[in-house]
Protein backbone atom coordinates (compact mmCIF):
# COMPACT_ATOMS: atom_id res chain seq x y z
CA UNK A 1 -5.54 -23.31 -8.94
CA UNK A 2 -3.35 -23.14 -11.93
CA UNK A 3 -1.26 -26.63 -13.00
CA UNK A 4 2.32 -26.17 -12.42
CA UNK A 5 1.21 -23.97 -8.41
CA UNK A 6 3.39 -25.10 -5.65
CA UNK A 7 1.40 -24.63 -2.67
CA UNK A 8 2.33 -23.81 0.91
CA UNK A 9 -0.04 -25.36 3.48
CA UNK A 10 -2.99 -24.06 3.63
CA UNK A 11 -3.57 -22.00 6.73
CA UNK A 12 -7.48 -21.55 8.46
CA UNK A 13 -8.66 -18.17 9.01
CA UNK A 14 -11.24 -16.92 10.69
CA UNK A 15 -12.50 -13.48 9.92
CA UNK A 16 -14.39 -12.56 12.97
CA UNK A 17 -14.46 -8.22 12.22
CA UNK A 18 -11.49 -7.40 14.34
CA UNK A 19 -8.50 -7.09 11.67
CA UNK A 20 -10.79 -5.17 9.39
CA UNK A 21 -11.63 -2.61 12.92
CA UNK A 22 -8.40 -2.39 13.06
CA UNK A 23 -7.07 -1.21 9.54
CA UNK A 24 -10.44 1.42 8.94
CA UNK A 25 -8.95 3.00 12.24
CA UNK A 26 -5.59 2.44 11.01
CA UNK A 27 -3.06 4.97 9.41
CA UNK A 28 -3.39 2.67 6.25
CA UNK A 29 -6.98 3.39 5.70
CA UNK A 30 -7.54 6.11 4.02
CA UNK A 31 -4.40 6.35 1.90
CA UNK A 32 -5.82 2.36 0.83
CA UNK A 33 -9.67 3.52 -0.08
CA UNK A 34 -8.18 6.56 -2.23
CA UNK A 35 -6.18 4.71 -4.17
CA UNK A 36 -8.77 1.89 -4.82
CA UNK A 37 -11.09 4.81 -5.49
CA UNK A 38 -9.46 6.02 -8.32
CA UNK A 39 -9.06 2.87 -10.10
CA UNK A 40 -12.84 2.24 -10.08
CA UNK A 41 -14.15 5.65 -9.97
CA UNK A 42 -16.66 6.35 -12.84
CA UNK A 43 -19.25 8.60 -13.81
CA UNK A 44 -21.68 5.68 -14.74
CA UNK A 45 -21.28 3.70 -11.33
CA UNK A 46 -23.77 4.02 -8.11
CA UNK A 47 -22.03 3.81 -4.78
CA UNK A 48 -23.94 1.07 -4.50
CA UNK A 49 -21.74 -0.17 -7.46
CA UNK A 50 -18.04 1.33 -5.78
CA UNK A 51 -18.64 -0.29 -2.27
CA UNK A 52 -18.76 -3.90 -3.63
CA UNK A 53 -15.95 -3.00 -6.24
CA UNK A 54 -13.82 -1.65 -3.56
CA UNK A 55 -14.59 -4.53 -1.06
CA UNK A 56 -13.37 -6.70 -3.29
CA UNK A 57 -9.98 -5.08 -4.02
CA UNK A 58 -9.30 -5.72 -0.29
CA UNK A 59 -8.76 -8.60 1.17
CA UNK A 60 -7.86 -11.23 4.13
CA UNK A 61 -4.88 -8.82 5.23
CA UNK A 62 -7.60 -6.52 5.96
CA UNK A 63 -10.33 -8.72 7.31
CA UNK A 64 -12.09 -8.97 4.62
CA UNK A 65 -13.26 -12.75 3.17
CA UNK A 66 -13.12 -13.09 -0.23
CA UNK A 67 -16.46 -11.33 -1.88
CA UNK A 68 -16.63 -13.75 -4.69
CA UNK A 69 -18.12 -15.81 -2.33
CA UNK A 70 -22.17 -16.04 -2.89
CA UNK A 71 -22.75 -16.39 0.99
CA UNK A 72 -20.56 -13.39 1.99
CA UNK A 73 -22.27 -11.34 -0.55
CA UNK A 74 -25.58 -12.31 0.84
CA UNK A 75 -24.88 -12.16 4.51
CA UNK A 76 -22.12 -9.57 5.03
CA UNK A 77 -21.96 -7.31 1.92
CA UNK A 78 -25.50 -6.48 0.91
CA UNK A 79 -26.72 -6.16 4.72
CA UNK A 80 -24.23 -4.23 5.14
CA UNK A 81 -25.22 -2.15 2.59
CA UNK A 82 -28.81 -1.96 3.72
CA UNK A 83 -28.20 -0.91 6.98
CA UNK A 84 -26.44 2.87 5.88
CA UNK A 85 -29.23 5.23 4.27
CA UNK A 86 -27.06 8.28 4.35
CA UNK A 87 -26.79 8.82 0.66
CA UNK A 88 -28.57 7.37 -1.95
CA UNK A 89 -26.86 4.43 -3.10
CA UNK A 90 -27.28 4.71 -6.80
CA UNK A 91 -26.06 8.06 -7.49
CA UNK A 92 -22.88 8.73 -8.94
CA UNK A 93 -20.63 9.89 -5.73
CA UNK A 94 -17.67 12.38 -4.81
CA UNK A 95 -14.45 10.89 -3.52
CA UNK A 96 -15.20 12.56 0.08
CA UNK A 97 -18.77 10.70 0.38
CA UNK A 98 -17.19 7.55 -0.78
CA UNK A 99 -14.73 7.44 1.68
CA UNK A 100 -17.45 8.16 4.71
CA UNK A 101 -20.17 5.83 3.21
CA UNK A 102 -17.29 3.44 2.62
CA UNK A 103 -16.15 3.38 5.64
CA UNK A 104 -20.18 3.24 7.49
CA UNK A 105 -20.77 0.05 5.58
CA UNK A 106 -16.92 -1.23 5.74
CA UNK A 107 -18.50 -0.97 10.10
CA UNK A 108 -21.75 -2.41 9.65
CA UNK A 109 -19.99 -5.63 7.53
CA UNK A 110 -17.15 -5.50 11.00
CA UNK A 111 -19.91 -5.68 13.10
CA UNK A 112 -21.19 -8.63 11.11
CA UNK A 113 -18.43 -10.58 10.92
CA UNK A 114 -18.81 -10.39 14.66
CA UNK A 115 -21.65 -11.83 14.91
CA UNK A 116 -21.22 -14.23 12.23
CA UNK A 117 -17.36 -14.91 11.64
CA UNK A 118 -16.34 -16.39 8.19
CA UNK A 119 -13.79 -19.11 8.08
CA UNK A 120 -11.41 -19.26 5.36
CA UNK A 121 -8.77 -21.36 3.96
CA UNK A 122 -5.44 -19.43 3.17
CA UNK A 123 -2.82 -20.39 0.92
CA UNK A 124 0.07 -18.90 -0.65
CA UNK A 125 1.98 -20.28 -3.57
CA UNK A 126 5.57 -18.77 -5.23
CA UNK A 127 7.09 -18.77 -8.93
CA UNK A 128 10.49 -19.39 -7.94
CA UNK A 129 11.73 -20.51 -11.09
CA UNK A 130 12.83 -23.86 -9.52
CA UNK A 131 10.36 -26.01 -11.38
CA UNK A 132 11.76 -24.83 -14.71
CA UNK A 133 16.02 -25.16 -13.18
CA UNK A 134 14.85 -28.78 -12.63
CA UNK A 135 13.24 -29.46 -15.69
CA UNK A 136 16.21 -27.65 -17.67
CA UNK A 137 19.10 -29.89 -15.41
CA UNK A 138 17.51 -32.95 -16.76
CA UNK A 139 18.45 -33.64 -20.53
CA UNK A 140 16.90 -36.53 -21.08
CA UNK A 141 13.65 -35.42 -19.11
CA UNK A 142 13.42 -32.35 -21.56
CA UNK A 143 14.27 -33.62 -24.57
CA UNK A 144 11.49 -36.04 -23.83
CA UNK A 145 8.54 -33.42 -23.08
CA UNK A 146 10.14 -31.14 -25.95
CA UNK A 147 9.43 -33.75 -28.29
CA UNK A 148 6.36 -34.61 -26.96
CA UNK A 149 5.17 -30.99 -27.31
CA UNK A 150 5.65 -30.75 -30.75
CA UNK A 151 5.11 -34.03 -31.58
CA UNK A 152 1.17 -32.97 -32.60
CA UNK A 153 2.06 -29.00 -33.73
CA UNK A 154 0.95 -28.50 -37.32
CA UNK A 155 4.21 -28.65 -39.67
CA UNK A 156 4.73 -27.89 -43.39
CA UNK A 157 5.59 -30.06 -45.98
CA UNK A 158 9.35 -29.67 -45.04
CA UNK A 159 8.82 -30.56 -41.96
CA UNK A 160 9.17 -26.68 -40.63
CA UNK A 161 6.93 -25.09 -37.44
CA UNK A 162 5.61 -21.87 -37.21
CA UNK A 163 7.10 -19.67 -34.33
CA UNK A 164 3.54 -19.21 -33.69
CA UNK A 165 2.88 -21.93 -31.52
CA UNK A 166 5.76 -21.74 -29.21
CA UNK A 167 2.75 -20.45 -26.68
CA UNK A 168 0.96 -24.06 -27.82
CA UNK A 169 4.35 -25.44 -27.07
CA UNK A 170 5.21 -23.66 -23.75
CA UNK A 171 1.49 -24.48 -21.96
CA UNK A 172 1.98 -28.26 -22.78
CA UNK A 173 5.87 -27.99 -21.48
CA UNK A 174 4.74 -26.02 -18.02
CA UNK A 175 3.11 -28.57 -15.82
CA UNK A 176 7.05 -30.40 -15.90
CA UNK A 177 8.01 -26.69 -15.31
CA UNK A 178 5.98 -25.80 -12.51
CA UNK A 179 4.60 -23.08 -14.97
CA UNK A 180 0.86 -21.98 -14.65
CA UNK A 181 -0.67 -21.85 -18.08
CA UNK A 182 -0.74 -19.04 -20.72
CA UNK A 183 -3.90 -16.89 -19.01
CA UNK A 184 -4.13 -18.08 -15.62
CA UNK A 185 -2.03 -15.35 -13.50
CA UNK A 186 -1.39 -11.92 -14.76
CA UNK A 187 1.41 -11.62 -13.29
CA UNK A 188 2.97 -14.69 -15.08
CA UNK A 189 1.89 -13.43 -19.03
CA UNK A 190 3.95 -9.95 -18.68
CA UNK A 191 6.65 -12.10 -17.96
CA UNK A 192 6.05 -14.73 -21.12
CA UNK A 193 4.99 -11.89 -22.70
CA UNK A 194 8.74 -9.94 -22.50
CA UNK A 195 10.40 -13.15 -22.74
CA UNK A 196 8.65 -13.85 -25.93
CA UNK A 197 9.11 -10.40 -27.40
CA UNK A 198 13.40 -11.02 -26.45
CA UNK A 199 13.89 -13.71 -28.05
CA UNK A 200 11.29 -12.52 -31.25
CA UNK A 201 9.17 -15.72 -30.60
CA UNK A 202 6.11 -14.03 -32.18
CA UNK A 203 8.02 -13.26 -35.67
CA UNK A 204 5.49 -16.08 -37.00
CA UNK A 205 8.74 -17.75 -38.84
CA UNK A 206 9.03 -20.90 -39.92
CA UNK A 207 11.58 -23.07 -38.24
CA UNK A 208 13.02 -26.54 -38.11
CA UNK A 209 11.66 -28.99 -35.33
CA UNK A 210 15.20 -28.74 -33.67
CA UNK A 211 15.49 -24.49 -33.80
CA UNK A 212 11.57 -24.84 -32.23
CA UNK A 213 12.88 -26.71 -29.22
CA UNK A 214 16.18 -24.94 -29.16
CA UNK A 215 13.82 -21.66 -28.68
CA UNK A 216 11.47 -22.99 -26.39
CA UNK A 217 14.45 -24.03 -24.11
CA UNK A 218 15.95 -20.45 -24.61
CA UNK A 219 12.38 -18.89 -23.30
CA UNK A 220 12.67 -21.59 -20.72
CA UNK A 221 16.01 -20.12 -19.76
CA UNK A 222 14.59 -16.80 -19.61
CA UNK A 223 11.91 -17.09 -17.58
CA UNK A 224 13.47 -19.14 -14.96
CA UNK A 225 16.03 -15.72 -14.76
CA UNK A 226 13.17 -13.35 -14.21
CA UNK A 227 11.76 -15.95 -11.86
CA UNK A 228 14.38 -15.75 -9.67
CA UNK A 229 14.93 -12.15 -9.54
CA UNK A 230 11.42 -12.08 -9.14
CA UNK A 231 9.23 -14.67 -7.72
CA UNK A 232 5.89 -13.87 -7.88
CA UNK A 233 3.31 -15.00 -5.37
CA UNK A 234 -0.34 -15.77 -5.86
CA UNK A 235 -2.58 -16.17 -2.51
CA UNK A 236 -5.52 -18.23 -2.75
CA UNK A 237 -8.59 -17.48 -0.59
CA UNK A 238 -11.85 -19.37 -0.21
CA UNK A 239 -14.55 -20.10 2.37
CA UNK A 240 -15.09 -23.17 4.50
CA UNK A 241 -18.86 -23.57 3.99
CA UNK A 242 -19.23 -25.37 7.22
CA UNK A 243 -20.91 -25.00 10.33
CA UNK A 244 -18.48 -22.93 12.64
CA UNK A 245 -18.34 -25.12 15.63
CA UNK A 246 -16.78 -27.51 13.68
CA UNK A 247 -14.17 -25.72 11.90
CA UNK A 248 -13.24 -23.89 15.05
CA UNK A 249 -11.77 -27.36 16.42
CA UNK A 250 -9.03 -26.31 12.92
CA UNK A 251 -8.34 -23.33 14.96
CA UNK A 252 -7.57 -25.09 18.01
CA UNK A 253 -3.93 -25.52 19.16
CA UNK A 254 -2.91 -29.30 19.48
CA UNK A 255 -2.31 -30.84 22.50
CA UNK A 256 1.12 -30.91 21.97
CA UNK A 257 1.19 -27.21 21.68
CA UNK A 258 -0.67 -26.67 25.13
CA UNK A 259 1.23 -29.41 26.79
């Protein structure tokens, strides 16, 4: 996970076939597989192709583990797949066939999970902005990792920094910030990406050492703002490769809890 992620504990899953049951008979279900449909559909894809795209658009919420996962690709997905022979599988498809061969294999991989549930480790982790309020309430603290970041930046013979690497600048500053780096979340370069363009950060000027960190701080500023009108979260989902009597005991309530 990205530097700078404040994590929430991570909480053990196990995907046993019942919560995805429940959402392909569920209200949600076909509203869900349209709209995944047609952000994948293309002429050049198999079904083959569209199932595994699609799978992979849903996710724990809906019982699915994560399909980046070698071992649920092997052992839920492609058996899965296997099993349903009512259309060929690597012919370009309609939306109404994907949405019934969808929804056979989405039944075979249920049943699957049944037989061989997947245990995963859950996490969820929130831009707040508070990492950056902190860093910003603490002069000394950021003068010190302001200097620091420019400290090695390329300068001219005045002395003078191009606006240019205020994203150099900004990825060495976020770890104090509780800032992912420039590329790790989506989610977190649109919002760089407007702060940068409000305060003209990519004007490629050249600036004195104190004007860099005076606009550094200002993007600072700005994206603790949009921060906290706007957290964004980031879930984290991965499989405990482990045999599943032993990471059942995880899913066991304490004695406490049954006292």
């Amino acid at each position: 996970m990205a530097a700078g992620l404040k994590r929430d504990p991570i909480v053990i899953l196990r995907i046993d076939g019942e919560d995805l049951l429940e959402f392909l008979n569920g209200p949600s279900y076909e509203p869900e597989i349209v709209s995944i449909f047609s952000q994948i559909e293309s002429p050049q894809k198999s079904l083959h192709d569209l199932i595994i795209q699609a799978l992979s658009k849903l996710n724990v919420d809906q019982g699915i583990p994560p399909t980046s996962d070698s071992w649920v690709i092997s052992n839920i997905v492609e058996p899965a797949l296997l099993s349903e022979h009512g259309h060929d599988l690597d012919k370009p498809v309609s939306q109404e066939i994907f949405l019934e061969e969808f929804k056979k294999v989405a039944l075979s991989a249920a049943n699957r999970l049944k037989e061989q549930p997947v245990i995963v480790a859950h996490s969820e982790s929130t831009f707040d902005g508070n990492g950056v309020k902190r860093l910003l309430s603490n002069k000394f603290e950021l003068d010190k990792i302001l200097n620091s970041a420019i400290e090695t930046l390329p300068k001219d013979k005045n002395g003078k920094i191009s606006k240019d690497y205020l994203r150099v600048a900004l990825d060495t500053v976020a770890p104090s910030a509780a800032l992912p780096p420039f590329g790790a979340i989506e989610e977190m370069d649109k919002v760089i990406g407007e702060v940068f363009k409000l305060v003209s950060a990519d004007d490629a000027k050249l600036v004195k050492e104190e004007e860099f960190k005076k606009i550094l701080t200002e993007i600072l500023g700005s994206i603790m703002l949009q921060l906290e009108g706007n957290p964004i979260a980031v879930a984290s989902n991965s499989v405990v490769h482990e045999p599943l009597g032993s990471s059942s005991t995880l899913l066991q309530p304490t004695p406490a809890e049954t006292a």
